[in-house]
Protein backbone atom coordinates (compact mmCIF):
# COMPACT_ATOMS: atom_id res chain seq x y z
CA UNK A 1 131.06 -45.61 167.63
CA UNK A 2 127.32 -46.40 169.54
CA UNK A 3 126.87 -46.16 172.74
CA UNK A 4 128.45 -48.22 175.05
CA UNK A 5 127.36 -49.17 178.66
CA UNK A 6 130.52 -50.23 180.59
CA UNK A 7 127.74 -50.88 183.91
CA UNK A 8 124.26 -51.37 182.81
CA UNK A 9 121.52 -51.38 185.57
CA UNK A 10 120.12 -54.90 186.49
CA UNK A 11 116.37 -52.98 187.50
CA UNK A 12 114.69 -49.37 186.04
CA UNK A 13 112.78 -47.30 188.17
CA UNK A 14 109.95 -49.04 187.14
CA UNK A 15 110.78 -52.50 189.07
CA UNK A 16 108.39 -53.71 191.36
CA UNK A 17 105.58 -51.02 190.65
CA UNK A 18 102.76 -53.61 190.31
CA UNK A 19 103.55 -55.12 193.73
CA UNK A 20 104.17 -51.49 195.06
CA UNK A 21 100.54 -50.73 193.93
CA UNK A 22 98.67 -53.36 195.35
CA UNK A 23 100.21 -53.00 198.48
CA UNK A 24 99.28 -49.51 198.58
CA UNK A 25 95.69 -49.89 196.77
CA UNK A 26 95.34 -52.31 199.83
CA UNK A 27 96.15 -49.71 202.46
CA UNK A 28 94.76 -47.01 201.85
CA UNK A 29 91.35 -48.95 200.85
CA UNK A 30 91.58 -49.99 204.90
CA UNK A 31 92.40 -46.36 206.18
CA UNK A 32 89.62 -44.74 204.06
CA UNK A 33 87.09 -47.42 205.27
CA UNK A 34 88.52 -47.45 208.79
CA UNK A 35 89.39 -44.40 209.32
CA UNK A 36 91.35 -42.81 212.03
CA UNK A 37 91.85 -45.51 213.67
CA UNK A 38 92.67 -48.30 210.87
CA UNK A 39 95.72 -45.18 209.89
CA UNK A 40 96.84 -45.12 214.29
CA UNK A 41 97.18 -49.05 213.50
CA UNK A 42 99.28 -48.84 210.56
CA UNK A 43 101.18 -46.60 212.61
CA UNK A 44 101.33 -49.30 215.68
CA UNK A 45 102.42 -52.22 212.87
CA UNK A 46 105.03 -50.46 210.79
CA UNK A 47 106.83 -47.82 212.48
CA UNK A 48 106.54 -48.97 216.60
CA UNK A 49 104.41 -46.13 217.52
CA UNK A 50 101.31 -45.87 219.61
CA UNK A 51 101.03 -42.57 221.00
CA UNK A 52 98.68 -39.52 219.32
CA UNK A 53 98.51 -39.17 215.32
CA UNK A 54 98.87 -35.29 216.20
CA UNK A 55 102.23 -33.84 217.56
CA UNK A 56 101.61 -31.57 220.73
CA UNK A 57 103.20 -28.05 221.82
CA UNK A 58 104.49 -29.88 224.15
CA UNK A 59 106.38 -32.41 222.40
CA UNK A 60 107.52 -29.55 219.94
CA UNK A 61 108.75 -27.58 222.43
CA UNK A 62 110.67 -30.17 223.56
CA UNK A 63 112.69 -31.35 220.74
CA UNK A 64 113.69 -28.10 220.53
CA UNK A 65 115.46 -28.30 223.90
CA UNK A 66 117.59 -31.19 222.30
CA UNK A 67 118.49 -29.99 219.17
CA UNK A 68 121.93 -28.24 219.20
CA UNK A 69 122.42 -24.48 218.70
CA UNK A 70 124.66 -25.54 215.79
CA UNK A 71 122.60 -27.78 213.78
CA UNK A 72 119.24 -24.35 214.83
CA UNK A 73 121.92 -22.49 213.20
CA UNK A 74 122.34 -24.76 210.07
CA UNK A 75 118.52 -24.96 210.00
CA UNK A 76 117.97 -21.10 209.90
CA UNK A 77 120.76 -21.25 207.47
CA UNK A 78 118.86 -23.26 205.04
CA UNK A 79 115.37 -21.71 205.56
CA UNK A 80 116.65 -17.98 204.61
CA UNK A 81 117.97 -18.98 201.20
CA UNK A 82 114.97 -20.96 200.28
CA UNK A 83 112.66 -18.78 201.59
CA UNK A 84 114.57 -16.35 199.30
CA UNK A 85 114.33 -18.16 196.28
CA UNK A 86 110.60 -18.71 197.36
CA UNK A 87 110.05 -15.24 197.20
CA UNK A 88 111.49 -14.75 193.97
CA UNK A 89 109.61 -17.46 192.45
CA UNK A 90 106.39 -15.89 193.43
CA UNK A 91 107.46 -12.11 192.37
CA UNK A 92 108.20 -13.88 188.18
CA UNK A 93 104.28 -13.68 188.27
CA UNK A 94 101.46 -11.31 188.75
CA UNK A 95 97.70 -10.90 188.52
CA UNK A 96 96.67 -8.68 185.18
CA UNK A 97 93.59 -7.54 183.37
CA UNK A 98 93.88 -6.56 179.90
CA UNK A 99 91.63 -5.26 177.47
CA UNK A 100 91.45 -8.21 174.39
CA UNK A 101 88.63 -5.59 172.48
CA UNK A 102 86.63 -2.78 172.92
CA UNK A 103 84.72 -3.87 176.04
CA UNK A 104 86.44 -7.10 176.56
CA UNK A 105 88.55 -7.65 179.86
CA UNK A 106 90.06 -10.78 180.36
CA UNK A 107 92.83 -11.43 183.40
CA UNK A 108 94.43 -13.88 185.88
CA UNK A 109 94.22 -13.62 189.52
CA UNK A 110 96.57 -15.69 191.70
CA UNK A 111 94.90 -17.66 194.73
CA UNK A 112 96.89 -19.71 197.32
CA UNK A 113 95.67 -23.44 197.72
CA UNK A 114 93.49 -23.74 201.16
CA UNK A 115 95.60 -26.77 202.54
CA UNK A 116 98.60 -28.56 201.83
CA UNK A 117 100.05 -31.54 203.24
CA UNK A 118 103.48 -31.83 202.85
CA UNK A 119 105.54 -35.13 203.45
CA UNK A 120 108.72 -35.19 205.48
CA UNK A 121 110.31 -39.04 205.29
CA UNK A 122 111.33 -40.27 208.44
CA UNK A 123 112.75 -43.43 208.78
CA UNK A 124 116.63 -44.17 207.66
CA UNK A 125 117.13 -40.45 207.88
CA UNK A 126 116.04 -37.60 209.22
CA UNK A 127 115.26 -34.98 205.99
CA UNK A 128 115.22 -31.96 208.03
CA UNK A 129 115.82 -30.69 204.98
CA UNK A 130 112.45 -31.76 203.37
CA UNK A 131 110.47 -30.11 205.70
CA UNK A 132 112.13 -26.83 204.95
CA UNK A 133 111.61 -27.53 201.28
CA UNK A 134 107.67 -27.90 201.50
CA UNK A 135 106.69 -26.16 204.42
CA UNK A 136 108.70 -22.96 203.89
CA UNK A 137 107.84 -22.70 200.33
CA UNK A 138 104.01 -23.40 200.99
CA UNK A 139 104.26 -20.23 203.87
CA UNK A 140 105.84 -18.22 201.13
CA UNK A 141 103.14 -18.83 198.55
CA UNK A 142 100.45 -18.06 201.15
CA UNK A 143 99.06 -21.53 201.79
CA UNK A 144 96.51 -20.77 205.34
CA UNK A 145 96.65 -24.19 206.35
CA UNK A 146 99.87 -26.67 206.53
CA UNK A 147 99.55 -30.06 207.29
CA UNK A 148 102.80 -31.75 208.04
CA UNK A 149 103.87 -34.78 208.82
CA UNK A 150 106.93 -37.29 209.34
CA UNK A 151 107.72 -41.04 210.50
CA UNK A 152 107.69 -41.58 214.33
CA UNK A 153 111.30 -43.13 215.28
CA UNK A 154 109.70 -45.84 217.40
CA UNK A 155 107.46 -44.76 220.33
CA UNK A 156 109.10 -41.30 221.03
CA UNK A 157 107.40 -39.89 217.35
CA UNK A 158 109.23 -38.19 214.84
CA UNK A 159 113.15 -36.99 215.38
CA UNK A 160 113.28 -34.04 217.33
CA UNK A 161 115.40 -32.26 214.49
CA UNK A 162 112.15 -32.53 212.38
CA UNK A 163 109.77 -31.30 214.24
CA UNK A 164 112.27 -28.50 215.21
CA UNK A 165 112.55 -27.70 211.53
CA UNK A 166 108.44 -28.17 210.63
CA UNK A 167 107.41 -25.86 213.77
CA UNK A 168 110.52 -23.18 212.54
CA UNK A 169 108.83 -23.45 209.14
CA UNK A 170 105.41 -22.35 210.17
CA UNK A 171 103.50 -25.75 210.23
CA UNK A 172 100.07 -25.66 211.36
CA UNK A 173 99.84 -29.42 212.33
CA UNK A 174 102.17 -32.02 212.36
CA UNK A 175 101.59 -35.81 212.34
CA UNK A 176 103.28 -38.17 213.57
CA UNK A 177 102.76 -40.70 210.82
CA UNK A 178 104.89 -41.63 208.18
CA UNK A 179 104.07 -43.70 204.62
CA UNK A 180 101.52 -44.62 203.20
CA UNK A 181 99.24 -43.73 206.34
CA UNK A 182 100.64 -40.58 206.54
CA UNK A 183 99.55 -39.64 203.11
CA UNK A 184 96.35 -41.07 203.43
CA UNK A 185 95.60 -39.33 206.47
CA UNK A 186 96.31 -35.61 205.13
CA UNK A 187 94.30 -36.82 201.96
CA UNK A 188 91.30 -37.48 203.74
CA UNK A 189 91.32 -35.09 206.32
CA UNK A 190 92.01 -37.41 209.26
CA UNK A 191 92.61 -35.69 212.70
CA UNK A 192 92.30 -32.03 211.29
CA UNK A 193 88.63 -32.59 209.65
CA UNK A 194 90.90 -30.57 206.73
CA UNK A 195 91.53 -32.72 203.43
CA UNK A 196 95.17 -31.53 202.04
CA UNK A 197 93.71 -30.04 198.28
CA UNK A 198 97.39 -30.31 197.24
CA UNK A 199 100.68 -33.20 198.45
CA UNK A 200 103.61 -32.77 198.52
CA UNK A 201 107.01 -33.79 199.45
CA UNK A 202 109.46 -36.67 198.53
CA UNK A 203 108.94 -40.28 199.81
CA UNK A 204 109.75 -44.44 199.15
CA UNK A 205 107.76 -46.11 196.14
CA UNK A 206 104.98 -46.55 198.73
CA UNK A 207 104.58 -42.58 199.30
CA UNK A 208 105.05 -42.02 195.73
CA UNK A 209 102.51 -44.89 194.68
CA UNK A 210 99.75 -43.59 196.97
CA UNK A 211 100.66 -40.15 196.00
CA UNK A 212 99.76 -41.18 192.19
CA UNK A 213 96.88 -43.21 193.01
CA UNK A 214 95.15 -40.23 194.67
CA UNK A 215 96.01 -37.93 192.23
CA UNK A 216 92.68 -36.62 190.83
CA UNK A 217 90.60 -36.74 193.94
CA UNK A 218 93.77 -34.21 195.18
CA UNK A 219 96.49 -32.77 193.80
CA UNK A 220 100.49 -33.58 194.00
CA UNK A 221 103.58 -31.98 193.26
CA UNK A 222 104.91 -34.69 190.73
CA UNK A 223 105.87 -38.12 190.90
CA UNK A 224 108.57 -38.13 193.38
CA UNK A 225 109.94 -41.34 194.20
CA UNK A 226 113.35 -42.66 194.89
CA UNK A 227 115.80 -40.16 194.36
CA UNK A 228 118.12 -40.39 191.16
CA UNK A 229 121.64 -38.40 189.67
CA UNK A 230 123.20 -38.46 186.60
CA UNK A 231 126.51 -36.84 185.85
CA UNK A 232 127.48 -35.80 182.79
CA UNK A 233 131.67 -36.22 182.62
CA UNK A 234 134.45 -35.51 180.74
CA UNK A 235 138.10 -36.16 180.13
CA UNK A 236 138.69 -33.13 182.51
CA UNK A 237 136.38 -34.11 185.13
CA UNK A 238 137.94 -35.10 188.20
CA UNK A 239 137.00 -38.69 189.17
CA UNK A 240 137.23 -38.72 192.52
CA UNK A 241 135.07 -35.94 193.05
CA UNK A 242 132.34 -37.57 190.30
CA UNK A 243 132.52 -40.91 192.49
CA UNK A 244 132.27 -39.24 195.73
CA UNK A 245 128.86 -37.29 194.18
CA UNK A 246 127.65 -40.58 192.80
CA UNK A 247 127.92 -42.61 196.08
CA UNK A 248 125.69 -39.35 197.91
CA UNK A 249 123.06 -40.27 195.84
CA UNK A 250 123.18 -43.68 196.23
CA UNK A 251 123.03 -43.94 199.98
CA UNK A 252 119.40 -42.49 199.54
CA UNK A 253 118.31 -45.96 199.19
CA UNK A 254 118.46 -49.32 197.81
CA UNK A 255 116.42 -48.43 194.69
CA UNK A 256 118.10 -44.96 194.03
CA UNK A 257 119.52 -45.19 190.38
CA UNK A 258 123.24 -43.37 189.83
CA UNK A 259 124.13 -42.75 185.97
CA UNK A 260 127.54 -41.44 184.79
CA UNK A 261 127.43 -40.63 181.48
CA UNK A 262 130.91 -39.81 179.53
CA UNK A 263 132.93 -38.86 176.66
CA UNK A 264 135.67 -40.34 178.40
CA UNK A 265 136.62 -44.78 178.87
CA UNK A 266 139.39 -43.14 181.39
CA UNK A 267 137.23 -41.13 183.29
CA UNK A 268 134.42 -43.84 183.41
CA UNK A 269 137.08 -46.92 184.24
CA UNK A 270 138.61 -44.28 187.09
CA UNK A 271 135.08 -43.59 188.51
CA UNK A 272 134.17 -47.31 188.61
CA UNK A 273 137.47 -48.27 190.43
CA UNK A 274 136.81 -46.34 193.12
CA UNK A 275 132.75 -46.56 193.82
CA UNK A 276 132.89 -49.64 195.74
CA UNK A 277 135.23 -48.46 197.85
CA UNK A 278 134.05 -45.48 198.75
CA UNK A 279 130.53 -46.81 199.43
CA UNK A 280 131.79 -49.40 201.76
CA UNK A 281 133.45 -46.34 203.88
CA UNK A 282 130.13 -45.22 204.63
CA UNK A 283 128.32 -45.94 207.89
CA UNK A 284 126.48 -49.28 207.64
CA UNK A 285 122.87 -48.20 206.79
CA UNK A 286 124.07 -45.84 203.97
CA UNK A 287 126.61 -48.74 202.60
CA UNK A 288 124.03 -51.02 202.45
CA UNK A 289 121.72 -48.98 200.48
CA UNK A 290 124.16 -47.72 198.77
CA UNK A 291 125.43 -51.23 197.67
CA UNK A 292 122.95 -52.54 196.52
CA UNK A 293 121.44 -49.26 194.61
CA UNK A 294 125.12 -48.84 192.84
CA UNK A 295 124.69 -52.75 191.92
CA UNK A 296 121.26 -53.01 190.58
CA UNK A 297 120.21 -49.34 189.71
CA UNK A 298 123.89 -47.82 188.86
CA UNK A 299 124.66 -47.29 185.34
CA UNK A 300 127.96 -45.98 183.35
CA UNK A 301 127.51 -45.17 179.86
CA UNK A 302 130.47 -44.13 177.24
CA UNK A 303 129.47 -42.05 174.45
CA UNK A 304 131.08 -40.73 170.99
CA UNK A 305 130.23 -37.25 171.05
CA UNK A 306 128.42 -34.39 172.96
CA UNK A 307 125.71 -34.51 171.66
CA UNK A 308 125.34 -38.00 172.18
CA UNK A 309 125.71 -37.33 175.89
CA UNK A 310 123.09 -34.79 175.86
CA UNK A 311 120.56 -37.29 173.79
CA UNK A 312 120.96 -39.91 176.30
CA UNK A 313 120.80 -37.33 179.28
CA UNK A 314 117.81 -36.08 177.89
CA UNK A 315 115.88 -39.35 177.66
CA UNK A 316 116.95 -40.20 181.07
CA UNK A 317 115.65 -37.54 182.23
CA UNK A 318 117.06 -37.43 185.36
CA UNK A 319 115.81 -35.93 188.86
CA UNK A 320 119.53 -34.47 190.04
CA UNK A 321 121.80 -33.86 186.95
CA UNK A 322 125.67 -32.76 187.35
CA UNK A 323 127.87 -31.21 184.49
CA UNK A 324 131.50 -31.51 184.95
CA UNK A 325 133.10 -30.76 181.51
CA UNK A 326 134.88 -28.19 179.40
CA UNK A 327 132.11 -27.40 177.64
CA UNK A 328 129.37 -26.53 180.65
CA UNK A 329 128.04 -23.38 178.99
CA UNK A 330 127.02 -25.69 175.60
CA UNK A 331 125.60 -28.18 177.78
CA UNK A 332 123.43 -25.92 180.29
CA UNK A 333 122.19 -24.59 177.17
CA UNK A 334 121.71 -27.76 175.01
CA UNK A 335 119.94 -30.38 177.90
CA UNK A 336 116.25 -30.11 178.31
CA UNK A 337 114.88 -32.76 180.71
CA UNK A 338 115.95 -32.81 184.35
CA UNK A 339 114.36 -31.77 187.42
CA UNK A 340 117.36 -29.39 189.26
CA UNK A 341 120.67 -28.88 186.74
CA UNK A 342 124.20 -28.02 188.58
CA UNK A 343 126.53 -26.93 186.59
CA UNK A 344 130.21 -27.32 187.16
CA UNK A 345 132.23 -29.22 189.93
CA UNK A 346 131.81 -26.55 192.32
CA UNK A 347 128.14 -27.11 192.82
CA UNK A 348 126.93 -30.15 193.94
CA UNK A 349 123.44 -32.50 194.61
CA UNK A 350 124.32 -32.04 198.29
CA UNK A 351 124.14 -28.27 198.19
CA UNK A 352 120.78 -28.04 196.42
CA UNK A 353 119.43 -31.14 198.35
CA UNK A 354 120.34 -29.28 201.90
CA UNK A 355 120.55 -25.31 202.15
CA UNK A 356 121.53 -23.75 198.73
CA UNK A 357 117.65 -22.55 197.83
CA UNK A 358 116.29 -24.12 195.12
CA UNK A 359 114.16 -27.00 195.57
CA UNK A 360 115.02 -30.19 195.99
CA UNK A 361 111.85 -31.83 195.28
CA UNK A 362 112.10 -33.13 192.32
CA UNK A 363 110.29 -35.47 189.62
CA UNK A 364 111.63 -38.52 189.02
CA UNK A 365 110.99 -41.31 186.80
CA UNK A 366 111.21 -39.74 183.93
CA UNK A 367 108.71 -37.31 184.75
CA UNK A 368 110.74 -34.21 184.13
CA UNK A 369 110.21 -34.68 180.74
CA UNK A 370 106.73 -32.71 181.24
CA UNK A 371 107.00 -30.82 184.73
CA UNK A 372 110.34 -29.42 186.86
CA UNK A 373 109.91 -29.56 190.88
CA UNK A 374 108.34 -28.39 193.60
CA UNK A 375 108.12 -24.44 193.70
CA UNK A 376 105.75 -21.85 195.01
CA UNK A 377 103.91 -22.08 191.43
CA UNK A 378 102.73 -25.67 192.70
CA UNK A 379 101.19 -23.88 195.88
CA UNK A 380 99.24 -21.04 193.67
CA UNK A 381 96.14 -21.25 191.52
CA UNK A 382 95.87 -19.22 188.64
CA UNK A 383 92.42 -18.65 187.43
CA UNK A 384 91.20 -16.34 185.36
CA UNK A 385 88.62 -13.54 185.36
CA UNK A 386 86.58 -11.91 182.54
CA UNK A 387 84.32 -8.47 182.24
CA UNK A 388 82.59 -7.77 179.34
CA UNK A 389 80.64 -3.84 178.40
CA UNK A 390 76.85 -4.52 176.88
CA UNK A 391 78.57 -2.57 173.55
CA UNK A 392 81.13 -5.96 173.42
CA UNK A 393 77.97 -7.99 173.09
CA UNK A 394 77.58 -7.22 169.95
CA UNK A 395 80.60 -8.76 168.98
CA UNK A 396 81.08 -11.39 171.33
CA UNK A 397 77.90 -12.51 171.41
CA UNK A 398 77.18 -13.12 167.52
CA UNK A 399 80.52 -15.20 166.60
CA UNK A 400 79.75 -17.02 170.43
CA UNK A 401 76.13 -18.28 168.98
CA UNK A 402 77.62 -18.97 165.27
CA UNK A 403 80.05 -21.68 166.79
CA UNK A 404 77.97 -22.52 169.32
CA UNK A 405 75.11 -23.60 166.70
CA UNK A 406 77.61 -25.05 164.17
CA UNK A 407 79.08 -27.27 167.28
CA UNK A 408 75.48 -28.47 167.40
CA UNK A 409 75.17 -26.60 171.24
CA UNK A 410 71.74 -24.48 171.20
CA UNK A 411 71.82 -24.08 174.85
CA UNK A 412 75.04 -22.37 174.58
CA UNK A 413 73.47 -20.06 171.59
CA UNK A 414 70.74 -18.94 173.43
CA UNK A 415 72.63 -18.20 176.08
CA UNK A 416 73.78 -15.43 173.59
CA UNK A 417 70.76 -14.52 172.16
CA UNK A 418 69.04 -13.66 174.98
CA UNK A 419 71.81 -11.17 175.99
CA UNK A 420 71.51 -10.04 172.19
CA UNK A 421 67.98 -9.23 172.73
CA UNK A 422 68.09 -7.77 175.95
CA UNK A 423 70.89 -4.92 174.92
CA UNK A 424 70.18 -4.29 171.57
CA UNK A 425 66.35 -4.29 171.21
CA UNK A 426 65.16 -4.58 167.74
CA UNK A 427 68.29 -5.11 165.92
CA UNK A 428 68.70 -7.83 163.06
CA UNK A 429 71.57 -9.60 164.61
CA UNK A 430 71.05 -12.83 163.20
């Protein structure tokens, strides 16, 4: 038996990316040419606000006094086990020299990018959670100057849970700008005179267009647009628990794709009975994103075997991917491409996306076919070094002017020679 898709998605992730890029190719042509200014505007036309692109103390200090000692809790809550996992990110590498010859040191050193910029989306929600995510994990990998910044809600800039969370986190500046300006404004250096060398952070197709478009002149996490889940399903997966984790995906956004992907027609006809449903119990902005992602983006595909599952998993590719089967071990072991795998029904998107401790920015896309998510690695250069004796010349430097001469590069050769020369005076070296 093929494949069979009992829901197949009316749109990909790829609808609407050539409108999405003009748009942005637009914008952020006006806020390099204008400026400050032309990115306070943007700020003015899309998101209400018309107060100071940088967040004071005072503001900070502030929210703080209206966030609840509950949800300060929660927040500290989250930051300790990501931190955590931070930390043991960085400790699975180290700086070494070691001796490749006689004479011949070669090694790595491990040097924290100057500046980041890390996106916190605003907006429909506030993604305290986000800022946790980037800020805490660039502080971890040693990263001397944050940049943050986040959506205002209307004229009173971004929520106060936010900027609670970003300040907690160790940000050095936070903006209050959110989208396309936002990113533009960290990329260029706007109000801190310090270009971000590195973005990061989730975001709309509009942060994750102008993310890839500047790609090159800095550098970015991954290609993290609209969020995505797949879960992988079985006869002995319970469906009202796979529905439930669907529809928390879902209410990300209109564009958000949710794939179920089973051995089972029961479990997949059981899963669709109930989606609608439980989307339209949600509060009325997460229905209606919801909706209409579960009706264009959502997908529910039956297949014959395991490893047909895993095959079709695999070229999805998916940002979030669940495992709820009898046979987790095979598949944690057999699936290769996803950004963040949870395996079983007692883990969840929710936990990783919130305060579990690994990352939960992720590529989507299709993009974790070649990269996994955010992590301190992302916030660390690793260059390498290399010391050499006069003695290793002799080696070195023969076979070095050989290829360099047979690659047609004399500049390169003499660059030998000359070293040849100079430490071993009236040798024939050729």
């Amino acid at each position: 038996m093929a494949i069979v898709y009992l829901k197949r998605a009316k749109k990909t992730p790829q609808t609407g990316t050539d409108e999405t890029r003009k748009i942005v190719t637009n914008m952020l042509t006006k806020i390099e040419t204008g400026g400050e200014a032309a990115a306070l505007a943007c700020g003015r036309d899309l998101d209400g606000y018309d107060g100071d692109a940088i967040v004071s103390a005072e503001m900070i200090e502030n929210a703080g006094k209206t966030v609840s000692d509950q949800l300060k809790e929660d927040i500290k809550f989250a930051y300790d086990r990501i931190t955590k996992f931070a930390e043991a990110q960085k400790a699975s590498i180290s700086e070494f020299e070691t001796e490749l010859s006689p004479g011949l040191w070669a090694g790595q050193k491990i040097i924290p990018i100057e500046t980041a910029g890390c996106y916190v989306p605003g907006g429909r929600y506030a993604h305290v959670a986000s800022a946790i995510m980037s800020i805490a994990t660039a502080k971890v990998a040693g990263v001397e100057n944050v940049i943050a910044c986040s959506a205002p809600s209307g004229k009173d800039g971004p929520h106060p849970a936010i900027l609670y969370a970003m300040n907690m986190c160790g940000a050095d500046t936070i903006l209050s700008l959110g989208g396309v300006q936002g990113i533009a404004a960290m990329a260029f250096g706007l109000f801190t005179g310090k270009p971000a060398r590195l973005l990061v952070g989730p975001g709309n197709r509009f942060v994750a267009e102008a993310k890839r478009m500047l790609f090159g002149r800095v550098g970015i996490d991954m290609f993290a647009g609209p969020t995505e889940i797949a879960v992988i399903a079985d006869e002995t997966a319970d469906a009202v628990v796979v529905a439930e984790d669907l529809v928390s995906q879902a209410e990300h956004g209109p564009d958000s794709p949710a794939w179920l992907i089973t051995t089972s027609r029961q479990l997949a006809e059981d899963v669709m009975a109930q989606m609608d449903r439980n989307i339209n119990a949600l509060p009325e902005i997460a229905k209606n994103a919801a909706s209409m992602a579960w009706r264009d983006y959502g997908e529910v595909i039956l297949c014959n075997s395991d490893d047909e599952v895993a095959s079709i998993s695999d070229e999805y590719a998916a940002e979030h991917l669940e495992v709820h089967t009898a046979k987790d071990a095979w598949y944690k072991n057999r699936l290769k491409n996803y950004g963040s795998l949870f395996v079983g029904e007692e883990t969840t998107v929710t936990y990783g996306d919130k305060c579990s401790g690994t990352n939960h920015i992720l590529p989507t896309k299709g993009a974790a076919h070649y990269t996994g998510g955010l992590s301190v690695h992302k916030f660390l250069k690793i260059v390498t070094t290399q010391r050499m004796t006069r003695e290793a010349n002799r080696e070195v430097g023969q076979a070095a002017a050989r290829i360099s001469r047979l690659e047609g590069m004399e500049g390169h050769a003499r660059a030998a020679d000359v070293r040849l020369r100079k430490y071993f005076p009236g040798e024939n070296l050729g």
